[in-house]
C-alpha atoms as a PDB file:
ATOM      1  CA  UNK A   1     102.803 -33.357 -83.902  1.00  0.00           C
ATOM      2  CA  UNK A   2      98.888 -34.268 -84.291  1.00  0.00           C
ATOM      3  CA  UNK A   3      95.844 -32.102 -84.698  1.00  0.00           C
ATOM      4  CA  UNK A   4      95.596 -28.779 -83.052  1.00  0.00           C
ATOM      5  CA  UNK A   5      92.281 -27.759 -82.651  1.00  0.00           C
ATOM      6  CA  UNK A   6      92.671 -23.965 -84.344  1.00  0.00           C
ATOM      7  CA  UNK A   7      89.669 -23.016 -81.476  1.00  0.00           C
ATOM      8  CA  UNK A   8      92.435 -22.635 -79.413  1.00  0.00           C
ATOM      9  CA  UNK A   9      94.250 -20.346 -81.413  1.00  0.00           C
ATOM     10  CA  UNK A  10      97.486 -21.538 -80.755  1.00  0.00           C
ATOM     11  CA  UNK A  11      99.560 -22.556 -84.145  1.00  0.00           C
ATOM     12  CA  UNK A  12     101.172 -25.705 -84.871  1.00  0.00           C
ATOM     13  CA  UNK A  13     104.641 -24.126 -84.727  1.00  0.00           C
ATOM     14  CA  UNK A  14     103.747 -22.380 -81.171  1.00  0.00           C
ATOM     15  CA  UNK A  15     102.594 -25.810 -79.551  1.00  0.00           C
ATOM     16  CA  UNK A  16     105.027 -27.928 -81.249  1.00  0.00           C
ATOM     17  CA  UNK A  17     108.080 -25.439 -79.087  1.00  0.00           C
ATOM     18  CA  UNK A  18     105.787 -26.257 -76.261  1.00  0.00           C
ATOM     19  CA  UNK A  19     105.852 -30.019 -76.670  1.00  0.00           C
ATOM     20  CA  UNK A  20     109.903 -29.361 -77.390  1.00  0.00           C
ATOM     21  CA  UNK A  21     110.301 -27.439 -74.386  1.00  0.00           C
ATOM     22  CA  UNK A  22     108.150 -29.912 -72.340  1.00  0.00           C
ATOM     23  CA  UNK A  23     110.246 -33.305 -73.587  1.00  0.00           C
ATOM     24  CA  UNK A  24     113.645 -31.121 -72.773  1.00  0.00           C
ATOM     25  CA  UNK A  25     112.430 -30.902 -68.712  1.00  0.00           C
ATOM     26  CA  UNK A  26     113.102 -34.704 -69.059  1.00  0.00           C
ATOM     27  CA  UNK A  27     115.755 -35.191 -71.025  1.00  0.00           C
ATOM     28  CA  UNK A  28     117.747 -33.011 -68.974  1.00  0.00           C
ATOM     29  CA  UNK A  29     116.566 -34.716 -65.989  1.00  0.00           C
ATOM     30  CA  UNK A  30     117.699 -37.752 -67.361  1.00  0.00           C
ATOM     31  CA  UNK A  31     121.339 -36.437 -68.540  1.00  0.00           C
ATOM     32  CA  UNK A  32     120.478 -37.939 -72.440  1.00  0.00           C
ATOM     33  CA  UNK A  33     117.795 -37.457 -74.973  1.00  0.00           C
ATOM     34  CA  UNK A  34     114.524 -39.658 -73.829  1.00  0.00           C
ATOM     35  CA  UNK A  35     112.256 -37.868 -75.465  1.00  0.00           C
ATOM     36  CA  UNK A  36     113.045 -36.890 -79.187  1.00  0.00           C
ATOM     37  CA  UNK A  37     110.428 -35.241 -82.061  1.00  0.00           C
ATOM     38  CA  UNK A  38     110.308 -38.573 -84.789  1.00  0.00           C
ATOM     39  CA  UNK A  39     107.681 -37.761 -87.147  1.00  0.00           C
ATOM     40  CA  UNK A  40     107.695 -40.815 -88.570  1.00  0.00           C
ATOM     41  CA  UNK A  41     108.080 -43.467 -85.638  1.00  0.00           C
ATOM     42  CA  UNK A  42     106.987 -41.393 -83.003  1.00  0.00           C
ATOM     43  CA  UNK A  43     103.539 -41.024 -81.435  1.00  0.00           C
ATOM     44  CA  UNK A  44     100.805 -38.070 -82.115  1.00  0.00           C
ATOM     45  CA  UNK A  45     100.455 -35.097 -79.665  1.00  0.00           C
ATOM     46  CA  UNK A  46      97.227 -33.406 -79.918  1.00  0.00           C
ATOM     47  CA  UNK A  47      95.600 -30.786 -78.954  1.00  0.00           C
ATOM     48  CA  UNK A  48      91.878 -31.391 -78.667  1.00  0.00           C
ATOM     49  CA  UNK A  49      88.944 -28.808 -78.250  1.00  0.00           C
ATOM     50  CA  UNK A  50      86.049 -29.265 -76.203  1.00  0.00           C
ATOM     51  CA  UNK A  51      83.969 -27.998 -73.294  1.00  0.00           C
ATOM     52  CA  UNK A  52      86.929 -28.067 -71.366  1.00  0.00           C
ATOM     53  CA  UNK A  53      88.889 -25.733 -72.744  1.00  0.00           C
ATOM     54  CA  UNK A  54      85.717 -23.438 -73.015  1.00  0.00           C
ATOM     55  CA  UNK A  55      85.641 -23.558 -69.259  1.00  0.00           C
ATOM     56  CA  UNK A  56      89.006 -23.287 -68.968  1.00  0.00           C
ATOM     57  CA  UNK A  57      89.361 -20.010 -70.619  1.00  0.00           C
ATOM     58  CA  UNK A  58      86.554 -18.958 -68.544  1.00  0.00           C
ATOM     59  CA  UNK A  59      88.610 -19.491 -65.685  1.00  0.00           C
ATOM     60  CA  UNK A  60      91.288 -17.926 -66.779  1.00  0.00           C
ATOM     61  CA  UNK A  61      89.299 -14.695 -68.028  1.00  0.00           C
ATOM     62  CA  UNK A  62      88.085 -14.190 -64.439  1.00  0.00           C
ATOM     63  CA  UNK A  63      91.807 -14.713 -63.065  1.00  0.00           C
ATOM     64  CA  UNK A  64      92.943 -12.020 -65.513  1.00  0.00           C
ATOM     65  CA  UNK A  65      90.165 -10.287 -63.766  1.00  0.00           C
ATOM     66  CA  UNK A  66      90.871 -10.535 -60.557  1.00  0.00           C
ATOM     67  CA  UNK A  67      94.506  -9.762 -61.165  1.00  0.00           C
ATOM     68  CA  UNK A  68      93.401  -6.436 -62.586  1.00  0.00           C
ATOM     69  CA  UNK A  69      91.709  -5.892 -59.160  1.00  0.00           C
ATOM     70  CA  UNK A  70      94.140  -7.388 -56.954  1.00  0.00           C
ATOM     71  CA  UNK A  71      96.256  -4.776 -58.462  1.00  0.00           C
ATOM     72  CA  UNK A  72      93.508  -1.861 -58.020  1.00  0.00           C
ATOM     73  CA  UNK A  73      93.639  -3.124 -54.315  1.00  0.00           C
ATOM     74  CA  UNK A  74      97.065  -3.115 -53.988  1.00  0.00           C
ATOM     75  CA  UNK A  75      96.998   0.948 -55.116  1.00  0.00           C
ATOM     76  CA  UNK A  76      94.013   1.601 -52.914  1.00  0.00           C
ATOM     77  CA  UNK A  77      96.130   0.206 -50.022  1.00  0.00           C
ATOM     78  CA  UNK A  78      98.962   2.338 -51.444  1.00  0.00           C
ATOM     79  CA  UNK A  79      96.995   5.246 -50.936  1.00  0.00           C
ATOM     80  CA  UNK A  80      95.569   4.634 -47.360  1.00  0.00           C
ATOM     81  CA  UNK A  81      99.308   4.189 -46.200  1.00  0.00           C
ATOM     82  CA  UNK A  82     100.260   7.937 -47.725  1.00  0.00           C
ATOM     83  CA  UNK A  83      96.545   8.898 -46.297  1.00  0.00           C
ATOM     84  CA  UNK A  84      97.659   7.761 -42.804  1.00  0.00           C
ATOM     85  CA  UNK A  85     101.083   8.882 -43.073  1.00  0.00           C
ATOM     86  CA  UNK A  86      99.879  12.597 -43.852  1.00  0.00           C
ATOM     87  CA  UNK A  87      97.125  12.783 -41.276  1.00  0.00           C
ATOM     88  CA  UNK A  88      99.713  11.021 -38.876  1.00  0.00           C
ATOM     89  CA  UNK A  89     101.696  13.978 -39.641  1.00  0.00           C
ATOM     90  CA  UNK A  90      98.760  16.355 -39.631  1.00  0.00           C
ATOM     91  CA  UNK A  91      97.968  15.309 -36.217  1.00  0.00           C
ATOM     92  CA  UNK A  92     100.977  15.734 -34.928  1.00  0.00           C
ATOM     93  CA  UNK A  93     101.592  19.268 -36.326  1.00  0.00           C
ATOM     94  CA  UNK A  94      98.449  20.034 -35.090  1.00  0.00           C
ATOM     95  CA  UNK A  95      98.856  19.206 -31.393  1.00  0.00           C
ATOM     96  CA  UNK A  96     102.565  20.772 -31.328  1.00  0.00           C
ATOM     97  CA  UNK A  97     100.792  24.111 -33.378  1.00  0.00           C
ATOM     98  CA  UNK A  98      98.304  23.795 -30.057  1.00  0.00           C
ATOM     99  CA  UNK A  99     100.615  23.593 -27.468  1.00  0.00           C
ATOM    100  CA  UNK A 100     102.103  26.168 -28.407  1.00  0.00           C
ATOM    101  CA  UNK A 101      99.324  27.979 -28.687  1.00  0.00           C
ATOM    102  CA  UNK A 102      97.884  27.281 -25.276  1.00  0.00           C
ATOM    103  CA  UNK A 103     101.679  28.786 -24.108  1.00  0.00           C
ATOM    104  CA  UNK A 104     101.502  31.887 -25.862  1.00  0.00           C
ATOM    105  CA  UNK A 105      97.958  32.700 -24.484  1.00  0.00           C
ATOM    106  CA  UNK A 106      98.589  31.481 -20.919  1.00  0.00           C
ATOM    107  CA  UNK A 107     101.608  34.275 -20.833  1.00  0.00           C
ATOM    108  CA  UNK A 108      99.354  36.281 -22.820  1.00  0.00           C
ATOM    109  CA  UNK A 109      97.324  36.762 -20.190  1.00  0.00           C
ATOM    110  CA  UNK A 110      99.623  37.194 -17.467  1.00  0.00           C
ATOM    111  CA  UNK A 111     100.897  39.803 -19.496  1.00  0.00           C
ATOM    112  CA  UNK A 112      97.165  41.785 -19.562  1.00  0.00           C
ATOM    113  CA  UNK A 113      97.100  41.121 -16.122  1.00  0.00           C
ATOM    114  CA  UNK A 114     100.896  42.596 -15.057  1.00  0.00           C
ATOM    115  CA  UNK A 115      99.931  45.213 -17.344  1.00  0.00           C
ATOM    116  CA  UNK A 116      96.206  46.281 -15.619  1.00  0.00           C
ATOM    117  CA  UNK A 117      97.473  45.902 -12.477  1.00  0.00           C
ATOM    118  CA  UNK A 118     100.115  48.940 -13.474  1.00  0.00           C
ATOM    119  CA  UNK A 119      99.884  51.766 -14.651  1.00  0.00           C
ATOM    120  CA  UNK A 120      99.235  52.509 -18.521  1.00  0.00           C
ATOM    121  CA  UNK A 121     101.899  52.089 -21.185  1.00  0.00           C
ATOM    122  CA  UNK A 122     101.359  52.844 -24.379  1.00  0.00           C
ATOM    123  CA  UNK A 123     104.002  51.106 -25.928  1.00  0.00           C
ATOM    124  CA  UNK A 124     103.329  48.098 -23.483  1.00  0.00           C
ATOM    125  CA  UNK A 125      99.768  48.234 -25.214  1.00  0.00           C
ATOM    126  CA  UNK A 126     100.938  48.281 -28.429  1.00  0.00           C
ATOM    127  CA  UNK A 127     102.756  45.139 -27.924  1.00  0.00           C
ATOM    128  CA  UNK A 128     100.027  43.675 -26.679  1.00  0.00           C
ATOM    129  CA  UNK A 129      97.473  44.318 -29.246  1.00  0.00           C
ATOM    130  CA  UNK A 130     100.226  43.081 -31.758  1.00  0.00           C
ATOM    131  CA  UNK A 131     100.313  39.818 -29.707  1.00  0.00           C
ATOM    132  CA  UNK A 132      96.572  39.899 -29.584  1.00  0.00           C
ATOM    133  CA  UNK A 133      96.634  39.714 -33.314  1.00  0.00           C
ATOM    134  CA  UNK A 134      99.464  37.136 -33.377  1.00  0.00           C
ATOM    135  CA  UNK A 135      97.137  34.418 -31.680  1.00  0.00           C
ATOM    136  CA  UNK A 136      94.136  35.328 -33.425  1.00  0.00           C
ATOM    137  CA  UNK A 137      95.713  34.195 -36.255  1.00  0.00           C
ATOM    138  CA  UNK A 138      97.137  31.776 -34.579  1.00  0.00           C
ATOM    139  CA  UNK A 139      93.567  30.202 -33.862  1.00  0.00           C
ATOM    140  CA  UNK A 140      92.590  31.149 -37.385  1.00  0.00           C
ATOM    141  CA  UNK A 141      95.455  28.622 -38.747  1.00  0.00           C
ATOM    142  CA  UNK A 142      94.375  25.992 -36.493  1.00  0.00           C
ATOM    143  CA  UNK A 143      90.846  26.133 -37.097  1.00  0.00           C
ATOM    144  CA  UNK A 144      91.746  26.094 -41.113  1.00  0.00           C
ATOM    145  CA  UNK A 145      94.295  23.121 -40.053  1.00  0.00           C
ATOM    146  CA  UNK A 146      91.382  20.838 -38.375  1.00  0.00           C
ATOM    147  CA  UNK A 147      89.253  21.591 -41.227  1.00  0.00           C
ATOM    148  CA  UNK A 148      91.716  20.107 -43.064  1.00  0.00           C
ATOM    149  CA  UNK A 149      92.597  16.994 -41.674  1.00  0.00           C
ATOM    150  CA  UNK A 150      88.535  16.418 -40.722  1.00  0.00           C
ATOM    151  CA  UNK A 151      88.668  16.419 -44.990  1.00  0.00           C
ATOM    152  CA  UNK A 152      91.630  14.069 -44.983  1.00  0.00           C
ATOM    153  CA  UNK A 153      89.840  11.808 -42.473  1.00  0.00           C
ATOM    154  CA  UNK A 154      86.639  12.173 -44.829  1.00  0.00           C
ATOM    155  CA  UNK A 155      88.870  10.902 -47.925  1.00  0.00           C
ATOM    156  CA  UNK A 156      90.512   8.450 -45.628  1.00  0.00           C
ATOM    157  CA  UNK A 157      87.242   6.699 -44.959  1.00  0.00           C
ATOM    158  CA  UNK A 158      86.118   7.188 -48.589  1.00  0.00           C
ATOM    159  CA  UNK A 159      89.058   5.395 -49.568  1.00  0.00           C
ATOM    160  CA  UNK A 160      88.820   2.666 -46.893  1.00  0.00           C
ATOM    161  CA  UNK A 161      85.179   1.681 -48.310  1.00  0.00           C
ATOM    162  CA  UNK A 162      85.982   1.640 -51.668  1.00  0.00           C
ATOM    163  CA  UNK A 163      88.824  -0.790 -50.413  1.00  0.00           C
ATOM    164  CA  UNK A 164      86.445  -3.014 -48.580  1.00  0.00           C
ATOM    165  CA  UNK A 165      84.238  -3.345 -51.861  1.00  0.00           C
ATOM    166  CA  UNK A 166      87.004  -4.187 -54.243  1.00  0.00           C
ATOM    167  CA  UNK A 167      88.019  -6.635 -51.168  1.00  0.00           C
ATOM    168  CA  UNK A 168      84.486  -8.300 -51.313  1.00  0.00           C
ATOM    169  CA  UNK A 169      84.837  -8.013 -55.196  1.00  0.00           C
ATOM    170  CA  UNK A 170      87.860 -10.073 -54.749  1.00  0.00           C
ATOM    171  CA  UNK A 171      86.489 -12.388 -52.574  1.00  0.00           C
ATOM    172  CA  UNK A 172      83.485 -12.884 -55.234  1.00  0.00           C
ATOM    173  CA  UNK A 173      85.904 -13.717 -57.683  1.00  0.00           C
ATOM    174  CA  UNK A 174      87.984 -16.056 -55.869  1.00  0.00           C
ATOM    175  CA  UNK A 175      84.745 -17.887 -54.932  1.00  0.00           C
ATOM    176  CA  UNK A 176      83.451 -17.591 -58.635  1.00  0.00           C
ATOM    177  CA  UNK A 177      87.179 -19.679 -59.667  1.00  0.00           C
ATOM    178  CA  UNK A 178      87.242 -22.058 -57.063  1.00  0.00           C
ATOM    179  CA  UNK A 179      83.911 -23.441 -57.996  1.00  0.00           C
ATOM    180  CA  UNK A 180      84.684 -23.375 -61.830  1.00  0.00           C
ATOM    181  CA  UNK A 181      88.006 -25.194 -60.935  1.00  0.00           C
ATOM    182  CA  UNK A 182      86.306 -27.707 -58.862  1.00  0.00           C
ATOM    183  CA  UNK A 183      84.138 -28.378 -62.402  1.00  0.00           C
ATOM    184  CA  UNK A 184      87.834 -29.152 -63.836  1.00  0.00           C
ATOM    185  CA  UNK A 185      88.855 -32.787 -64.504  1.00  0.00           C
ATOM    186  CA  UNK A 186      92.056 -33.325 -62.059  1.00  0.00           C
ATOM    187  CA  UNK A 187      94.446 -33.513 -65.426  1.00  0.00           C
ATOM    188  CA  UNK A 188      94.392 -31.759 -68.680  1.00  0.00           C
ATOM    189  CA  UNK A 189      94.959 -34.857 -70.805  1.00  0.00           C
ATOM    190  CA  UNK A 190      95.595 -38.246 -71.526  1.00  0.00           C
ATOM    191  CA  UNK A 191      98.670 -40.617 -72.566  1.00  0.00           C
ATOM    192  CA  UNK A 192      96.990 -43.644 -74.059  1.00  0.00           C
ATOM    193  CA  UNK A 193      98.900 -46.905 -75.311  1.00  0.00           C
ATOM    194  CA  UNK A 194      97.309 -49.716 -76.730  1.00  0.00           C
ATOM    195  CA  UNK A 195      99.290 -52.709 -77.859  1.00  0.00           C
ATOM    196  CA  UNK A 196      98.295 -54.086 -81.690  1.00  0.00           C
ATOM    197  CA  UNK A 197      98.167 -57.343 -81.948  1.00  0.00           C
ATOM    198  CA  UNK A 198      98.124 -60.196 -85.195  1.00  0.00           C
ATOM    199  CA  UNK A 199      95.214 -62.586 -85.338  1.00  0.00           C
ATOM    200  CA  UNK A 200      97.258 -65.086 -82.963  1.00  0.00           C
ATOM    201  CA  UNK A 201      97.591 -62.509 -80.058  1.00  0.00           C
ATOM    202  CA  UNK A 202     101.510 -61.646 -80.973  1.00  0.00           C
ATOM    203  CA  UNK A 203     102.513 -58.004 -80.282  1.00  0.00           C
ATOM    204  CA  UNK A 204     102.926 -56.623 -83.681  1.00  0.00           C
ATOM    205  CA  UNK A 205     103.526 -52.505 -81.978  1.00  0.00           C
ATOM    206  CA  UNK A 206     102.254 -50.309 -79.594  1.00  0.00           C
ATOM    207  CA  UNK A 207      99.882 -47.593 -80.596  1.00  0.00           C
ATOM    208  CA  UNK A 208     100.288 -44.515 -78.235  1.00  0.00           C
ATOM    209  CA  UNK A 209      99.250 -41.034 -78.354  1.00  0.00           C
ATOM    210  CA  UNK A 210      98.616 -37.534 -75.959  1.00  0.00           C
ATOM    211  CA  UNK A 211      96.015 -35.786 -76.293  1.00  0.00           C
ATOM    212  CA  UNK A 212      95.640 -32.068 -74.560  1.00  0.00           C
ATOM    213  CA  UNK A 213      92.100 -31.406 -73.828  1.00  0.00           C
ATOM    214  CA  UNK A 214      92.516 -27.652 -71.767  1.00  0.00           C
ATOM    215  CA  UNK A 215      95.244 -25.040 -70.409  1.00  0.00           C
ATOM    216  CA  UNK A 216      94.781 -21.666 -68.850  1.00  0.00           C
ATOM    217  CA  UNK A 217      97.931 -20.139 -69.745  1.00  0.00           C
ATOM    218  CA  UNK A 218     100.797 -21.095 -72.206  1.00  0.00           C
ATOM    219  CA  UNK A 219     102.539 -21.581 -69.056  1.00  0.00           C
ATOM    220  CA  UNK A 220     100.288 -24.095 -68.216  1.00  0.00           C
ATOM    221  CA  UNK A 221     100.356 -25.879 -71.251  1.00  0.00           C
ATOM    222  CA  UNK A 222     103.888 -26.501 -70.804  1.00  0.00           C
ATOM    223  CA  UNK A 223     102.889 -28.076 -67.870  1.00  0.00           C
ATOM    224  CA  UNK A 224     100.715 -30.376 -69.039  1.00  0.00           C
ATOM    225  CA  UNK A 225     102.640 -31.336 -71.929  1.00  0.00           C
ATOM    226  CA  UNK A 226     105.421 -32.311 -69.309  1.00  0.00           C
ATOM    227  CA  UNK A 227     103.032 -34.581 -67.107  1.00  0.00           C
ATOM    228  CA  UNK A 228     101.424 -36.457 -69.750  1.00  0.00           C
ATOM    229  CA  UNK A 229     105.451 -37.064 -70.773  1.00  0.00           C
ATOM    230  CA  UNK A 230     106.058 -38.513 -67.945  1.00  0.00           C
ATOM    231  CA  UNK A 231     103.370 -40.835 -67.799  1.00  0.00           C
ATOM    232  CA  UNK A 232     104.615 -41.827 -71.846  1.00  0.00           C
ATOM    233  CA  UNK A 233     107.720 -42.300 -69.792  1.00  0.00           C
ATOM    234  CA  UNK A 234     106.509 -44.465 -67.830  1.00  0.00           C
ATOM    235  CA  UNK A 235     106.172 -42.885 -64.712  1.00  0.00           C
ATOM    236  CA  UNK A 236     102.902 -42.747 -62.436  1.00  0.00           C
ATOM    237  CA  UNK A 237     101.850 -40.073 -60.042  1.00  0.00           C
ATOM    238  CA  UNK A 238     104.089 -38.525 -57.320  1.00  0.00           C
ATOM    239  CA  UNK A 239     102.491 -36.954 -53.957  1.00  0.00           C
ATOM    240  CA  UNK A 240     104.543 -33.932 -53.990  1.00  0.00           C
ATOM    241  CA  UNK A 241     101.727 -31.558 -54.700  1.00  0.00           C
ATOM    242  CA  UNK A 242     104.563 -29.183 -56.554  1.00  0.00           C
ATOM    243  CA  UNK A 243     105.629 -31.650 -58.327  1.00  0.00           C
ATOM    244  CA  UNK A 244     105.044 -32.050 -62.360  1.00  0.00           C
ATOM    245  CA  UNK A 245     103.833 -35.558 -61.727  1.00  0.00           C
ATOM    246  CA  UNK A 246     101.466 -34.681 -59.080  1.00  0.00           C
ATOM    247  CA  UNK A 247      98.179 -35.723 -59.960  1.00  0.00           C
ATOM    248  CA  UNK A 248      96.125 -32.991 -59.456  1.00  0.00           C
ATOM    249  CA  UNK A 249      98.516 -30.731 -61.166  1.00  0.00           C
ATOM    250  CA  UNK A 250      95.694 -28.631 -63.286  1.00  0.00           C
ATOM    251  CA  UNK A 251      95.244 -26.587 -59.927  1.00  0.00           C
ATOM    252  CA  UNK A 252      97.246 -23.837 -61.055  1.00  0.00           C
ATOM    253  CA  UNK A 253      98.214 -20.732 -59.011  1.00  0.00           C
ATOM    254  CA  UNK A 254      96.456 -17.455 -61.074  1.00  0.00           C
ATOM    255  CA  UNK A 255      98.145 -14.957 -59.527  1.00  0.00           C
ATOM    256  CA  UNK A 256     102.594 -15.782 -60.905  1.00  0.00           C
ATOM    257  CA  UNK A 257     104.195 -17.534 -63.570  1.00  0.00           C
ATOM    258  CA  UNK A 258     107.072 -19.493 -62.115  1.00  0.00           C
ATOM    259  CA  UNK A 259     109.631 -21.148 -64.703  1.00  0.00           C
ATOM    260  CA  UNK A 260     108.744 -24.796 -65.168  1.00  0.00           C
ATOM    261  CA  UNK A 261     111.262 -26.836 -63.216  1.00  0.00           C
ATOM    262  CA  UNK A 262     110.909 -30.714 -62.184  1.00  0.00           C
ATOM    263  CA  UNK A 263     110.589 -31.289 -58.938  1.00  0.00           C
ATOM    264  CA  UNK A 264     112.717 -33.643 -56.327  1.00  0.00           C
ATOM    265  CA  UNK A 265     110.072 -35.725 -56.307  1.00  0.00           C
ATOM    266  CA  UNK A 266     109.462 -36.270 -60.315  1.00  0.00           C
ATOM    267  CA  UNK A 267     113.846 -36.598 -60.561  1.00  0.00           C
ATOM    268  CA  UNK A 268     113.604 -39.670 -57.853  1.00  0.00           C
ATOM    269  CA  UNK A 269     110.210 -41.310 -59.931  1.00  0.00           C
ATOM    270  CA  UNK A 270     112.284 -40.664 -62.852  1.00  0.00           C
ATOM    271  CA  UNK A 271     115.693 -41.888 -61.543  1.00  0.00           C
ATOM    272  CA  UNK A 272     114.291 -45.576 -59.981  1.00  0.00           C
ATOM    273  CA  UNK A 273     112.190 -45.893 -63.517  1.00  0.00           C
ATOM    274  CA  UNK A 274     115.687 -45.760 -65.136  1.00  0.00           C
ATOM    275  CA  UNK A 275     117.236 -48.056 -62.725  1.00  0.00           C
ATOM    276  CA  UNK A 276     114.725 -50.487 -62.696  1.00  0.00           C
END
């Protein structure tokens, strides 16, 4: 292990089982051990701080961000699906409570009319009046039940703007991200060998290192740990833009955290490496 820059405030021990779990992607890929830890014959991994990181974690605190309010958005649409669901339910209690209504009037008032069109009965008219009173509060319950769904359409709506502005929040953030990322070199570090050489030009060594200049998440770091491997393996870029070995591979996705897996495409660069 090299320098870690403590400005990241990740410790030796944490990035070294990052580097560890990085090499073992490989190693597995390649059924034996290609990448060991040597301290003393191997080459340096660092971890280097500079304005890239800085932006980096600027990216990554308006991701956490916008998770927070893609999950805010999520409970606001939530709501408006229990919102509908009750004034879909309103609605239709409503116009069935109406119906009815209208049907109990209607022969309501063929009643009154049978009944002035005879003569008087007073305990035909008491029957009536109790009717009478029956659909008055009949209409009293459906005026109180239209008042109350006008309020649950008045929420509703409420709750369908404040949806559209954490939408256009969203939308801010995304665009916010997508121009920091653009500011983002396409990789997150560097594999550099040099070869050493005597005063007559004969190859004495190789001097390699990796440096790390930036990573959003640990997740990530893993990452790009495993691609700068790869190139130490040997192995260029792949076009598979899933793959570890892609070369834009710093364009991360904000919103999961997939396990780290090699890709068809970085097994086949690694497999015709070996056989050649």
């Amino acid at each position: 292990m090299g320098a870690v820059d403590p400005r990241f405030g990740l410790s030796t021990e944490r990035f070294e089982a990052k580097a560890q779990a990085a090499a073992e992607h490989w190693n597995e890929a390649a059924g034996r051990p290609v990448l060991v830890q040597d301290e003393a014959r191997g080459f340096p991994v660092h971890l280097r701080h500079d304005w890239r990181q800085e932006r980096a974690q600027e990216i990554a605190d308006l991701a956490s961000d916008l998770n927070e309010l893609q999950a805010r958005l999520e409970a606001k649409s939530e709501a408006l699906r229990r919102q509908d669901r009750e004034i879909d339910a309103g609605n239709a209690a409503y116009e069935r409570r109406l119906r009815d209504y209208g049907s109990d009037v209607e022969a309501f008032n063929a009643a009154v009319s049978r009944h002035n069109r005879g003569a008087s009965d007073a305990p035909e008219s008491a029957s009536l009046r109790r009717e009478e009173a029956r659909l008055n509060q009949s209409r009293s319950e459906l005026r109180a039940l239209d008042t109350r769904l006008a309020r649950l359409e008045e929420i509703r709506n409420a709750t369908v703007r404040e949806h559209n502005a954490l939408a256009d929040e969203i939308n801010s953030y995304v665009a916010r991200i997508n121009r920091a990322v653009a500011t983002m070199p396409p990789e997150a570090g560097a594999y550099r060998g040099r070869q050493r050489l005597d005063r007559h030009g004969r190859i004495l060594g190789v001097e390699r290192e990796i440096s790390i200049y930036f990573y959003y998440r640990e997740h990530d770091l893993e990452l790009f740990l495993a691609h700068e491997f790869g190139h130490a393996l040997g192995l260029g870029h792949v076009a598979d833009p899933e793959a570890v070995m892609h070369a834009a591979n710093t364009i991360v996705d904000f919103s999961e955290v997939r396990p780290l897996q090699l890709m068809p495409a970085d097994i086949a660069a690694l497999q015709a490496l070996c056989e050649g």
